[in-house]
Structures are given as C-alpha cells and as structure tokens.
N, C-alpha and C. Protein backbone atom coordinates (compact mmCIF):
# COMPACT_ATOMS: atom_id res chain seq x y z
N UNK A 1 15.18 -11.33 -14.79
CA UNK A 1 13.84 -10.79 -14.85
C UNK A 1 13.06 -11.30 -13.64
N UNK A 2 11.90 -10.36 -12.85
CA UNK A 2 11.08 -10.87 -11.77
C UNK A 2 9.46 -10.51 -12.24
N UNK A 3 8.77 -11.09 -11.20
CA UNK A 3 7.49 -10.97 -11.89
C UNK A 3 7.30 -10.08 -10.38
N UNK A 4 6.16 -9.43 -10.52
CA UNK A 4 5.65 -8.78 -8.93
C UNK A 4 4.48 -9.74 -8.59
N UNK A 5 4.15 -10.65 -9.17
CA UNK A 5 2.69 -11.95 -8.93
C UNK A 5 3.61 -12.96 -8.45
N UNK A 6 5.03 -12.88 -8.48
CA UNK A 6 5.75 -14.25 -8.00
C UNK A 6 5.95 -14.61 -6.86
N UNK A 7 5.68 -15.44 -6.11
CA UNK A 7 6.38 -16.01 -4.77
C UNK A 7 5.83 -15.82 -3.51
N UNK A 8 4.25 -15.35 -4.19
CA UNK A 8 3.12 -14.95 -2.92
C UNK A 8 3.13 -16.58 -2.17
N UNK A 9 2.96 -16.45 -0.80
CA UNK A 9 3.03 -17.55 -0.10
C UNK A 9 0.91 -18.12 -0.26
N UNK A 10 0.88 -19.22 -0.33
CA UNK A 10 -0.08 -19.08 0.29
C UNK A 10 -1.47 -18.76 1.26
N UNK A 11 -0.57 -18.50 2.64
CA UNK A 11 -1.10 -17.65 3.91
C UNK A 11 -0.22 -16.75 3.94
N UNK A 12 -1.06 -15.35 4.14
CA UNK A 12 -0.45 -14.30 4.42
C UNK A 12 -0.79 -13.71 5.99
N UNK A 13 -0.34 -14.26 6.91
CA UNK A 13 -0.67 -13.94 7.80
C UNK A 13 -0.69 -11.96 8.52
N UNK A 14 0.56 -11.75 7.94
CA UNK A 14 1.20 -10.54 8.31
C UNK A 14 1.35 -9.68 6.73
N UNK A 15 1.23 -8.49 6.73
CA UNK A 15 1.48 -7.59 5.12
C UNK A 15 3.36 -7.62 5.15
N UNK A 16 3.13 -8.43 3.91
CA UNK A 16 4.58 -8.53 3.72
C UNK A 16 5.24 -7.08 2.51
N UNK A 17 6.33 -6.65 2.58
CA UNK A 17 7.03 -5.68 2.56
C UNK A 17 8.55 -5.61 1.97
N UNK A 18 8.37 -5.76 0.05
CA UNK A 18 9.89 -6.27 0.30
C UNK A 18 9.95 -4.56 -0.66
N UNK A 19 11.80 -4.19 -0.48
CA UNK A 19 11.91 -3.62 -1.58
C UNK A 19 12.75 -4.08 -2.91
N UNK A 20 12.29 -3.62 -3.80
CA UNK A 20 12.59 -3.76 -5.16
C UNK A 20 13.50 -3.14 -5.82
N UNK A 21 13.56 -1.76 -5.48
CA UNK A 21 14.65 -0.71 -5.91
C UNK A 21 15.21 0.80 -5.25
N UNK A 22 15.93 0.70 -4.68
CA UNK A 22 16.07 1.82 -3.92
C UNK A 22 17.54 2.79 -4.45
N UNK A 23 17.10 4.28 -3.91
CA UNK A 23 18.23 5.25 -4.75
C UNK A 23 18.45 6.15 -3.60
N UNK A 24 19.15 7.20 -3.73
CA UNK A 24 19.01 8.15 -2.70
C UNK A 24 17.99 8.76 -2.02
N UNK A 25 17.09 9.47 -3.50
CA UNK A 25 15.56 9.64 -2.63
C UNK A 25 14.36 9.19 -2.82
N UNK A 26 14.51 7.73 -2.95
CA UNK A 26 13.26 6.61 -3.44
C UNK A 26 13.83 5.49 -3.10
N UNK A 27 12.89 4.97 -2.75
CA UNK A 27 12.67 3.52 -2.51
C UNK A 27 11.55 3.03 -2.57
N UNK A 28 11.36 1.74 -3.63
CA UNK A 28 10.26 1.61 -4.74
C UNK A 28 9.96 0.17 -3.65
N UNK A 29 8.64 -0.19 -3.54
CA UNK A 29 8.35 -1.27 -3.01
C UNK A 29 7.33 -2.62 -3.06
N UNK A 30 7.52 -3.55 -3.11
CA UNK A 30 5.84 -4.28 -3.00
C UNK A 30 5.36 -4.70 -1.89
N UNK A 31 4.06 -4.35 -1.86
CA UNK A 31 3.29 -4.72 -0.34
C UNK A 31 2.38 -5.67 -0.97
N UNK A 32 2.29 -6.36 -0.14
CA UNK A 32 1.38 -7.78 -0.26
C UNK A 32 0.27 -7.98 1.45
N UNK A 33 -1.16 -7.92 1.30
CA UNK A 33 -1.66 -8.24 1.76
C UNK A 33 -2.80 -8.83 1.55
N UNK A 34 -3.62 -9.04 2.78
CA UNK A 34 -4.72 -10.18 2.64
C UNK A 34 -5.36 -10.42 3.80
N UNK A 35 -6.52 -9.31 3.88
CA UNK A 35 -7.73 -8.94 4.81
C UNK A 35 -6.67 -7.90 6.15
N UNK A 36 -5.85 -7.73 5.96
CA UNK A 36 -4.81 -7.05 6.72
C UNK A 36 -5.27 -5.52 6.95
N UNK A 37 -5.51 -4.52 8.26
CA UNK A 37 -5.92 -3.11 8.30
C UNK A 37 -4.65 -2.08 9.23
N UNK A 38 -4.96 -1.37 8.59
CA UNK A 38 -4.21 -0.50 9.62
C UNK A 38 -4.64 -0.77 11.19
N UNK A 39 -4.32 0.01 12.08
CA UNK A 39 -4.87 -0.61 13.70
C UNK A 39 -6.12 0.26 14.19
N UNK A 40 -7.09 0.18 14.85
CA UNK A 40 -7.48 0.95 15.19
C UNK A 40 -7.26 2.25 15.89
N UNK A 41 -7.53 3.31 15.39
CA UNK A 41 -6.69 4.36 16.01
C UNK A 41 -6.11 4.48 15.34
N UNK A 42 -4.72 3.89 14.50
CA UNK A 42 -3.65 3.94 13.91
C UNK A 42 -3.46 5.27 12.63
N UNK A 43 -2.62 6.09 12.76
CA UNK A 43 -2.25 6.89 11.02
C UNK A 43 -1.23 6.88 10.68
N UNK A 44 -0.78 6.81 9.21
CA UNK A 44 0.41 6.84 8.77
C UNK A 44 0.64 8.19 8.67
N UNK A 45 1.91 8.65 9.11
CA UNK A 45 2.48 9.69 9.13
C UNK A 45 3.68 10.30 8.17
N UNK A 46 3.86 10.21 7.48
CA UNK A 46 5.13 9.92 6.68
C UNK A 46 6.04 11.13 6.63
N UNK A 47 7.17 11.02 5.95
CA UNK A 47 8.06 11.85 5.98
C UNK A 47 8.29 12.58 4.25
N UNK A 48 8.52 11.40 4.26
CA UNK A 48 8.35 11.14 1.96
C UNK A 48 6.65 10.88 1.55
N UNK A 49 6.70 11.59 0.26
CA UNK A 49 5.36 11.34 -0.09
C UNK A 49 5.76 9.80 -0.70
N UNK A 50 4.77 8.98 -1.61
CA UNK A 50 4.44 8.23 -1.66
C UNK A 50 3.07 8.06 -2.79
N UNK A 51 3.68 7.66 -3.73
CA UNK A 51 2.76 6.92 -4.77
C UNK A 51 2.86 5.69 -4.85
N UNK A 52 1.18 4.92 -4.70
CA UNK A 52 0.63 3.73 -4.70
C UNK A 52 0.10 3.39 -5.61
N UNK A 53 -0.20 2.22 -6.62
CA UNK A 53 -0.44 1.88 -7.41
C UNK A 53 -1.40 0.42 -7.11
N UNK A 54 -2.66 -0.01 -6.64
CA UNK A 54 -2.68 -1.30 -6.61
C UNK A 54 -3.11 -1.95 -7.94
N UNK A 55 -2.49 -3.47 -7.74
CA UNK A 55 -1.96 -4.33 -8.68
C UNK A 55 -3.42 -5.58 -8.79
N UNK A 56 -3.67 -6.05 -7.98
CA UNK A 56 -4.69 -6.70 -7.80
C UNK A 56 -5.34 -6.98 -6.32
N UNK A 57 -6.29 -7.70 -6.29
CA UNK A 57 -7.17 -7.31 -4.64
C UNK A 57 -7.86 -6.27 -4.59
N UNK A 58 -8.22 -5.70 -3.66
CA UNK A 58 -8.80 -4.14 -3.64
C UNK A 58 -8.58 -3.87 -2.02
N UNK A 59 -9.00 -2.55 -1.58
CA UNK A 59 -8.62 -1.64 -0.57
C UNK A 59 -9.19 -0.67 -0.35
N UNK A 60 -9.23 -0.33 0.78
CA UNK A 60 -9.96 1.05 1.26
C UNK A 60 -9.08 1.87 1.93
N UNK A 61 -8.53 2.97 1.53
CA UNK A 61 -7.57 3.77 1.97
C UNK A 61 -8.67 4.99 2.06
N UNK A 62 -7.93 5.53 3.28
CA UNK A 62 -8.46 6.91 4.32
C UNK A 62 -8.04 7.85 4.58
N UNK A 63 -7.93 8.85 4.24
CA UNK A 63 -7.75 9.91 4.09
C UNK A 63 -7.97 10.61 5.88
N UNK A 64 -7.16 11.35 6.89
CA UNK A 64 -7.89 11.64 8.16
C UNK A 64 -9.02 12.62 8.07
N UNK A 65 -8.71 13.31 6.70
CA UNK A 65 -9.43 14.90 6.53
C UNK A 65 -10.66 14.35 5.43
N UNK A 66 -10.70 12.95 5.41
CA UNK A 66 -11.92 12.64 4.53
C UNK A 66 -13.02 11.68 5.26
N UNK A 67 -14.13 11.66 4.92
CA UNK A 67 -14.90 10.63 5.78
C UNK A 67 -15.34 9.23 5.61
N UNK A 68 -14.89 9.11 4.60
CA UNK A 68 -14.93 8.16 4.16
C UNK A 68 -13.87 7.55 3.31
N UNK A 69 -13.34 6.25 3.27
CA UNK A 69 -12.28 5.37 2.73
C UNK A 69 -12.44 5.78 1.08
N UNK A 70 -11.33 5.63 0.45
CA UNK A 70 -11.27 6.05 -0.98
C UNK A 70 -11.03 4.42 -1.25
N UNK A 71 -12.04 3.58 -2.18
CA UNK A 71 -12.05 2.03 -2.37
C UNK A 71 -11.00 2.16 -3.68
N UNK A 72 -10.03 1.38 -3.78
CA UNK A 72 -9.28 0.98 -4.65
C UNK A 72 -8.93 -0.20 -5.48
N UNK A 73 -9.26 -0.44 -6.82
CA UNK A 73 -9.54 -1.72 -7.53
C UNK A 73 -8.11 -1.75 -8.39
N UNK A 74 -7.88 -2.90 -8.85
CA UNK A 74 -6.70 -2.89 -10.07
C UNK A 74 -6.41 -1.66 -10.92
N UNK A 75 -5.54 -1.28 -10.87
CA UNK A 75 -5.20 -0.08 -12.11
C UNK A 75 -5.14 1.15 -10.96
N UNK A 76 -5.91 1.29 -10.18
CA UNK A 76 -5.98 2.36 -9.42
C UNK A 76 -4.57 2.78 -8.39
N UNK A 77 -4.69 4.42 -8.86
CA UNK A 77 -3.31 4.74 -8.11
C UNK A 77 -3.61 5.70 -7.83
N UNK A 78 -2.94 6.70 -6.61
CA UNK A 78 -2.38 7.70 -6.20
C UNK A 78 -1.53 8.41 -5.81
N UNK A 79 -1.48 9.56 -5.51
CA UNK A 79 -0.34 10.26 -4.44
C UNK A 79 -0.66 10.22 -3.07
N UNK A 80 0.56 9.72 -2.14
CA UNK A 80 -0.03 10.45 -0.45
C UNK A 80 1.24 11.62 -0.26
N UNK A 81 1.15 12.93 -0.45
CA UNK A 81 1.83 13.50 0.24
C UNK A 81 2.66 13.44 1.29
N UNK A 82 3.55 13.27 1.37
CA UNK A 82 4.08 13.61 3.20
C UNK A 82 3.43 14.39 3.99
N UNK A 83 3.07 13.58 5.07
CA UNK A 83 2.83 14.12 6.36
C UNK A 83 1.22 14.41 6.01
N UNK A 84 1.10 13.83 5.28
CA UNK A 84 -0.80 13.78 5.10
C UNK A 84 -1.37 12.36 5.69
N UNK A 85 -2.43 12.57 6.66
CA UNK A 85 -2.00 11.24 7.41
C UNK A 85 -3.62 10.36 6.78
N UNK A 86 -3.07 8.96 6.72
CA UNK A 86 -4.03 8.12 5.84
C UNK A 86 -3.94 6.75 6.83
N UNK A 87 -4.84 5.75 6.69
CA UNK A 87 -4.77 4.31 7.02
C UNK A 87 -5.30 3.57 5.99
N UNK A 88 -4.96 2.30 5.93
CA UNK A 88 -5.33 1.25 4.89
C UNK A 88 -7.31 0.80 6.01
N UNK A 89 -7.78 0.98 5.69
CA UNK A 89 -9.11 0.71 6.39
C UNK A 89 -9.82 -0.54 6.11
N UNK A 90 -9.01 -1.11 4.75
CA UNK A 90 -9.88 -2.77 4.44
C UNK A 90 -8.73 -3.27 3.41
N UNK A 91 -8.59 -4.38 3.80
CA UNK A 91 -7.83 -5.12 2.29
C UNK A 91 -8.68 -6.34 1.71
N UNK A 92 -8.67 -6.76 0.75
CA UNK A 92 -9.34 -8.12 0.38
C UNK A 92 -8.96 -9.24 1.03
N UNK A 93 -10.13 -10.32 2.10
CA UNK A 93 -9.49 -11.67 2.33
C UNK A 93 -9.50 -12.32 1.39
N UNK A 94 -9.83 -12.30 0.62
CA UNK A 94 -10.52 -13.42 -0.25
C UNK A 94 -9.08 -14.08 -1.30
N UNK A 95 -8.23 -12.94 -1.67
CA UNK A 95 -7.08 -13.15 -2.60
C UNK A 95 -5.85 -11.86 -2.41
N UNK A 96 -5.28 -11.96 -2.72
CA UNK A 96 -3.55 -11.10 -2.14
C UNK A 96 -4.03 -9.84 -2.73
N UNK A 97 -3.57 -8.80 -2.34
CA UNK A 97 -3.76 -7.27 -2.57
C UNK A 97 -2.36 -7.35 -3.06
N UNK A 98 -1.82 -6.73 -4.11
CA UNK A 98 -0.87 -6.31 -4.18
C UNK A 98 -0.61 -4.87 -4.57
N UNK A 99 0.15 -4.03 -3.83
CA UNK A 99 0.67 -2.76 -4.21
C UNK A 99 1.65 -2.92 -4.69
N UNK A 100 1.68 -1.34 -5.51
CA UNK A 100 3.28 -0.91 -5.36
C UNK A 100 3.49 -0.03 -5.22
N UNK A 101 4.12 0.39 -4.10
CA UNK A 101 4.76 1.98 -3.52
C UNK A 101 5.84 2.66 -3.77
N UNK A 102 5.92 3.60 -4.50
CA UNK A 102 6.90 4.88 -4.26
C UNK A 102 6.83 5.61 -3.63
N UNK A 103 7.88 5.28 -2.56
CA UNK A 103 8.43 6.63 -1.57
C UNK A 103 9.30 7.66 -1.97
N UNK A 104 9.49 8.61 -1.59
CA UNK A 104 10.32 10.11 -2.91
C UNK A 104 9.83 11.13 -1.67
N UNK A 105 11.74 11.43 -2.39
CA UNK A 105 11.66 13.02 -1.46
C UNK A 105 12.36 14.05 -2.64
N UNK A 106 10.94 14.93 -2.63
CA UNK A 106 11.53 16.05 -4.03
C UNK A 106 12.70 16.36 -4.18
C-alpha cells in the first residue's frame, strides 16, 4: 500500500513528477509543487488529454483562450483536452500542491 501525502521532501525546490501507474494509453501521475509556475511565455501543448485532480495546496491554471487563471482548491478537478494549450500560473508557497494527473489517449 502507498499513500500520495508520503515522502514529500521538505524543500521543493523543482515540481517533482513521479509516475504511479502506467498502461498503453495512460499514464497516471503525481505532481508535487511549491510556489513553482509555468515560465513566462510558456504553454503546455499536449498530445493526450489529461485529467487533473488537486489534492491539497491550491493553483491557478490558464486556459490560452481564457483571461483569466481558473483558481483551484482541494477536491477540485478537471479535463485539459489535447492540444488545448494551458499554464500552471501560481502554485502555493506556503505548503506542497499536490496533483494528480491522467494522461489518456481515447
């Protein structure tokens, strides 16, 4: 058995990225960050859509075709389509953000 709250380091300098379960067309993941942003300029582009779930912390995810960041608290989840392009725009310093991502190709 694993916990997804286990084995957060103290300093998170960098968004850490492990996976958890992977199949032919998924690969399930946890992201861990902490005050961590996409780059300026930066969009994710993807290939696979992608459902996010955050776990604790909060976040501001961006939509390119929206104007503003969609804020995300515990419990809160979505879909990103493929090839719908988004950035993480804020993470919490204060305590670990944790996601969890599904990547999937129909």
């Amino acid at each position: 058995m694993a916990n997804l709250f286990a084995g957060l380091p103290p300093d998170i300098p960098e968004e850490i990225f492990e996976t958890i379960l992977a199949g032919g067309n998924f690969r399930l993941e946890r992201i861990v960050s902490a005050g961590q942003a996409t780059a300026p300029g930066d969009w994710y582009d993807q290939d696979s859509h992608e459902w996010v779930a955050l776990l604790s912390g909060g976040a501001g995810l961006r939509f390119e075709d929206e104007p503003e960041p969609r804020v995300l608290r515990p419990g809160d989840f979505l879909l990103i389509p493929a090839h719908r392009r988004h950035r993480v725009e804020w993470t919490d310093p204060d305590r670990p953000t944790v996601w969890l991502a599904l990547h999937y190709h129909p």
